[in-house]
C-alpha atoms as a PDB file:
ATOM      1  CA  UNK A   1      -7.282 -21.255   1.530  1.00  0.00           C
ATOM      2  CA  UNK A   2      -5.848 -20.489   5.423  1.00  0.00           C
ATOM      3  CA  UNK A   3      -9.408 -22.845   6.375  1.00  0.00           C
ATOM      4  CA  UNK A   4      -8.852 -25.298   3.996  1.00  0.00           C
ATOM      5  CA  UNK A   5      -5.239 -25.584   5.467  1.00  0.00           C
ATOM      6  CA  UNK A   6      -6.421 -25.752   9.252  1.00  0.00           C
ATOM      7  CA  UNK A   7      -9.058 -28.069   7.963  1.00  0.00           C
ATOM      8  CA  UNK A   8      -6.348 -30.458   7.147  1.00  0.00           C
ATOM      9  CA  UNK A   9      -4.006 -29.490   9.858  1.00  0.00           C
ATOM     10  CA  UNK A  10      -6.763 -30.656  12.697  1.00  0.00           C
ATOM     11  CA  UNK A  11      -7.341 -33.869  10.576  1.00  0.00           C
ATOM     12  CA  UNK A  12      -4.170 -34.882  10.404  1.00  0.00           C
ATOM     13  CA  UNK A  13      -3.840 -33.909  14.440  1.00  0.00           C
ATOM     14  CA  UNK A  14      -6.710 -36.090  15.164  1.00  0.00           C
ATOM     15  CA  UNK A  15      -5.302 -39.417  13.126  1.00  0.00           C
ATOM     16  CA  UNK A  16      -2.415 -39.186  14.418  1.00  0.00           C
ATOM     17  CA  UNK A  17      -4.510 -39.250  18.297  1.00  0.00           C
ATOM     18  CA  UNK A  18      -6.409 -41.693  17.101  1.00  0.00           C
ATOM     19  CA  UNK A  19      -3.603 -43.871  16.680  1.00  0.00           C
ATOM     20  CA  UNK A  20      -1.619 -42.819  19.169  1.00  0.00           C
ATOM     21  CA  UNK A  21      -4.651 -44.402  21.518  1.00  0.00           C
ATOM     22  CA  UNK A  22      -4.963 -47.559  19.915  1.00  0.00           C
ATOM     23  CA  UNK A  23      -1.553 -47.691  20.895  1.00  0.00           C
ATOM     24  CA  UNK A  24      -1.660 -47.547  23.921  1.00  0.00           C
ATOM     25  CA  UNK A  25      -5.009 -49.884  24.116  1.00  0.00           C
ATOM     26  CA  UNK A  26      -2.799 -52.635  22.071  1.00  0.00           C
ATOM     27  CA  UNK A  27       0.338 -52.130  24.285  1.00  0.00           C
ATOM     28  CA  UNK A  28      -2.117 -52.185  27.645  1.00  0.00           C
ATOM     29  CA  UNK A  29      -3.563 -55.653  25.719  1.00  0.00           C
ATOM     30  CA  UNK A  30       0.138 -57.393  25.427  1.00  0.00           C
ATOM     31  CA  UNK A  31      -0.748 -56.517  21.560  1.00  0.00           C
ATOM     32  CA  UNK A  32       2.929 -55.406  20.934  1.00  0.00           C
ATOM     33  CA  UNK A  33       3.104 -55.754  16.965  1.00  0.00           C
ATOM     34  CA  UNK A  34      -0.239 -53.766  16.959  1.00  0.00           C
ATOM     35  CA  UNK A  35       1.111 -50.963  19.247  1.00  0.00           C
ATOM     36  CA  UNK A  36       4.099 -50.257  17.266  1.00  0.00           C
ATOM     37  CA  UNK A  37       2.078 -50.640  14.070  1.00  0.00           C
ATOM     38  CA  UNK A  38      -0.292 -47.768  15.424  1.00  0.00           C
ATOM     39  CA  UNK A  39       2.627 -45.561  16.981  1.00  0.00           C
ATOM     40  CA  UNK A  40       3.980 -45.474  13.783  1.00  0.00           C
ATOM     41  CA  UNK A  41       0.696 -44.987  12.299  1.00  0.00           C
ATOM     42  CA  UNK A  42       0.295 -41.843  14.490  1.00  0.00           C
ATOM     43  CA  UNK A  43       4.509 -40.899  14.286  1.00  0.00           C
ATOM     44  CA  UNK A  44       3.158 -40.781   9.785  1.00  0.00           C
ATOM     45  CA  UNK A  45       0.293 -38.388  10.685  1.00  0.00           C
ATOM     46  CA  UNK A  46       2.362 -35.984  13.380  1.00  0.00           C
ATOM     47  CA  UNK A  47       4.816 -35.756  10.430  1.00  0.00           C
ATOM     48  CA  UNK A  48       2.182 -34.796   7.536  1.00  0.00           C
ATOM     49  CA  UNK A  49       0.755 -31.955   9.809  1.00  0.00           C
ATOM     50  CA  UNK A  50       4.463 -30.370   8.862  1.00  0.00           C
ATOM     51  CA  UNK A  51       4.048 -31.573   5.384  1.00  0.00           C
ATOM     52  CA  UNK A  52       0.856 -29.582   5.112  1.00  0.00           C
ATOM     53  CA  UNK A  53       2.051 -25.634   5.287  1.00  0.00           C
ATOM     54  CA  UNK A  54       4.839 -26.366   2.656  1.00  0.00           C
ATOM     55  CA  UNK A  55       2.291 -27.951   0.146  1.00  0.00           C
ATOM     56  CA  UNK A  56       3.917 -31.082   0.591  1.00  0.00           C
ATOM     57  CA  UNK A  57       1.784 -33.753   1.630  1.00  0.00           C
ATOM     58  CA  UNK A  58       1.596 -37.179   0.783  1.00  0.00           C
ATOM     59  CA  UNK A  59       0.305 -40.213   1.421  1.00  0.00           C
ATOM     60  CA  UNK A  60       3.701 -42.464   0.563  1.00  0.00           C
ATOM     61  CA  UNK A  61       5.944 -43.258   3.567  1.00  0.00           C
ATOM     62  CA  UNK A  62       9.194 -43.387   1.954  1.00  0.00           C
ATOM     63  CA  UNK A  63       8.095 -39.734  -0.041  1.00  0.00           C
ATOM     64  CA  UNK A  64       7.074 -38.402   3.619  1.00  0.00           C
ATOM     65  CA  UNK A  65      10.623 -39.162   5.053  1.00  0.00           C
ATOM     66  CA  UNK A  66      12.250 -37.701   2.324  1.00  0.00           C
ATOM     67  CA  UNK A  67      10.335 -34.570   2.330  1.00  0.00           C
ATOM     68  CA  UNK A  68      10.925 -34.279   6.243  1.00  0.00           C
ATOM     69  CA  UNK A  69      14.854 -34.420   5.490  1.00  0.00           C
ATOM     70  CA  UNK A  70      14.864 -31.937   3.125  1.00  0.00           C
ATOM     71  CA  UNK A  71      12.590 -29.650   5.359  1.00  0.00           C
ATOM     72  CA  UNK A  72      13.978 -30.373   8.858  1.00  0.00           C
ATOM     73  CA  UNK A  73      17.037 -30.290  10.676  1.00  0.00           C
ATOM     74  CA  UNK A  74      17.684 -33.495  12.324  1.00  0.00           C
ATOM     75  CA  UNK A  75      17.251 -31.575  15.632  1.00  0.00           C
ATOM     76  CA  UNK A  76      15.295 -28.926  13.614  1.00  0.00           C
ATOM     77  CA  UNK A  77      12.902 -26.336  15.398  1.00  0.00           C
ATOM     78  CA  UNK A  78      11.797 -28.896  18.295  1.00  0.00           C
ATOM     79  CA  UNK A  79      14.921 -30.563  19.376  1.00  0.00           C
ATOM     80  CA  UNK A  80      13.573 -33.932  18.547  1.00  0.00           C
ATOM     81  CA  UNK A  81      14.907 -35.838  16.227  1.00  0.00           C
ATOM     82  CA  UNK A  82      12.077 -36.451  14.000  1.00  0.00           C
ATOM     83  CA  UNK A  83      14.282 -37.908  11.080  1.00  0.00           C
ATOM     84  CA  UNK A  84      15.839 -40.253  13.453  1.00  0.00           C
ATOM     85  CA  UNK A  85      12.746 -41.687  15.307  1.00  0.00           C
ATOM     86  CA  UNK A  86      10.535 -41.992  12.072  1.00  0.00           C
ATOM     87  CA  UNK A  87      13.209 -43.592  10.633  1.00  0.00           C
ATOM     88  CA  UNK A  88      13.549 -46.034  12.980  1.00  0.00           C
ATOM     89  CA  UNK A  89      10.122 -46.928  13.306  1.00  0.00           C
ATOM     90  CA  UNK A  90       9.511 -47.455   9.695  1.00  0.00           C
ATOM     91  CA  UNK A  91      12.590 -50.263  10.079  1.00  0.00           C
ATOM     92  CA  UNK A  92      10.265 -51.559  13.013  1.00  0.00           C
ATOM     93  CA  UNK A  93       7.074 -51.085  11.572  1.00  0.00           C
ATOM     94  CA  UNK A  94       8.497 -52.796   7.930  1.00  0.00           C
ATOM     95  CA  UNK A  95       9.824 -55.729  10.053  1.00  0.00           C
ATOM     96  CA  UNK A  96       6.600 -56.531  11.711  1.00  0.00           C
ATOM     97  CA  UNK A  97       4.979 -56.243   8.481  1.00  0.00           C
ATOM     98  CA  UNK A  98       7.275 -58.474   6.355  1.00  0.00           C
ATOM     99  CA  UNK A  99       8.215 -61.431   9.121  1.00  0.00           C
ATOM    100  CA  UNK A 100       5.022 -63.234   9.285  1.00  0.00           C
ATOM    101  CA  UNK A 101       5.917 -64.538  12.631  1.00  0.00           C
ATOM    102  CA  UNK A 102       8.102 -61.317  13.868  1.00  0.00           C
ATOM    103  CA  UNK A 103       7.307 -60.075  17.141  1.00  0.00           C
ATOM    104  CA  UNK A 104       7.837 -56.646  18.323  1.00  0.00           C
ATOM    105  CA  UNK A 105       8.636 -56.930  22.395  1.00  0.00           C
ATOM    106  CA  UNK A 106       7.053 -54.788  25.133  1.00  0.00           C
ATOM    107  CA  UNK A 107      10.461 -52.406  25.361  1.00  0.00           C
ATOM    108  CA  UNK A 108      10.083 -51.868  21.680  1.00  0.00           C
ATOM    109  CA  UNK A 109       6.313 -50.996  21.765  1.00  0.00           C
ATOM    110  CA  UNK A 110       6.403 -49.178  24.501  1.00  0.00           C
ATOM    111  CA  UNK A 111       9.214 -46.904  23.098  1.00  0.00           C
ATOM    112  CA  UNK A 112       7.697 -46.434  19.976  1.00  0.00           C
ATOM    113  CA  UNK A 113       4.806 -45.302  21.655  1.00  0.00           C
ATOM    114  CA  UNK A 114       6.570 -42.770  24.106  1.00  0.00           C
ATOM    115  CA  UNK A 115       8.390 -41.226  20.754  1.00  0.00           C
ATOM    116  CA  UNK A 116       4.655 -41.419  19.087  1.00  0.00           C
ATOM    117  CA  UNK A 117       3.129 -39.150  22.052  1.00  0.00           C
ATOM    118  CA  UNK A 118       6.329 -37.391  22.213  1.00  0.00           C
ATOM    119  CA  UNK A 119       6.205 -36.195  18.581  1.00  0.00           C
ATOM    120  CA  UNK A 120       2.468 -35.842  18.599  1.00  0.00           C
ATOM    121  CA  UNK A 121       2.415 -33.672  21.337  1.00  0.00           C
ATOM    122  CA  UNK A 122       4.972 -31.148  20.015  1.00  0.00           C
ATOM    123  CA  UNK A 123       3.258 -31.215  16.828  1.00  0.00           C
ATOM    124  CA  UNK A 124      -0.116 -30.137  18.010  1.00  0.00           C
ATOM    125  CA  UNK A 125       1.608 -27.213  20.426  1.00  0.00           C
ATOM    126  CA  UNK A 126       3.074 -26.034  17.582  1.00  0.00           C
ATOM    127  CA  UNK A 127      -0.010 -25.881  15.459  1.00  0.00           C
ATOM    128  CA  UNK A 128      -2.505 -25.044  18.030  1.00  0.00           C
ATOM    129  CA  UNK A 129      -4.108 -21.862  18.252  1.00  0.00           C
END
């Protein structure tokens, strides 16, 4: 069981890189729609790795957020407030999604991307070995 939860653990990790560098590839490209897209893609898979220990994990983004609030502080054990920034990049990332001709600006991208490798990186410290 303990491999079958670091199995998913290091998955999760490495989506959530993944993403986190096709961020930064869109938001080095001007793609600034795309970057935020993938920040937040990579923001959803930082937040599943907690998801994971508590038996908790899902693939639904509105059932992720509400699991993080009733598991985690809003400053919680990391001082970041991972309620509060995935929050606000779902609003983002559901704009850009829903207004066909919405565009997401370079301060936005890069933002969502600096709280992307932000969260990511706490994440993984926490959960490496």
């Amino acid at each position: 069981m303990e491999n079958e939860i670091e199995n998913k653990i290091n998955f999760r990790l490495s989506q959530s890189r993944e993403k986190l560098e096709l961020a930064a590839i869109m938001l080095e490209k001007g793609m600034y729609n795309d970057s935020v897209l993938c920040s937040y893609l990579s923001m959803f898979y930082s937040v599943r790795v907690l998801l994971i220990q508590n038996g908790s994990d899902s693939d639904d983004h509105d059932r992720i957020l509400e699991l993080v609030e009733s598991y985690y502080e809003p400053a919680g054990w990391t001082g970041v407030d991972i309620i509060g920034i995935l929050r606000e990049a779902k609003t983002c990332r559901d704009s850009v999604e829903s207004v066909r001709d919405a565009v997401a600006t370079r301060e936005e991208a890069e933002k969502f991307y600096t709280n992307a490798k932000m969260l990511h990186a706490t994440i993984a410290e926490k959960f490496s070995a």
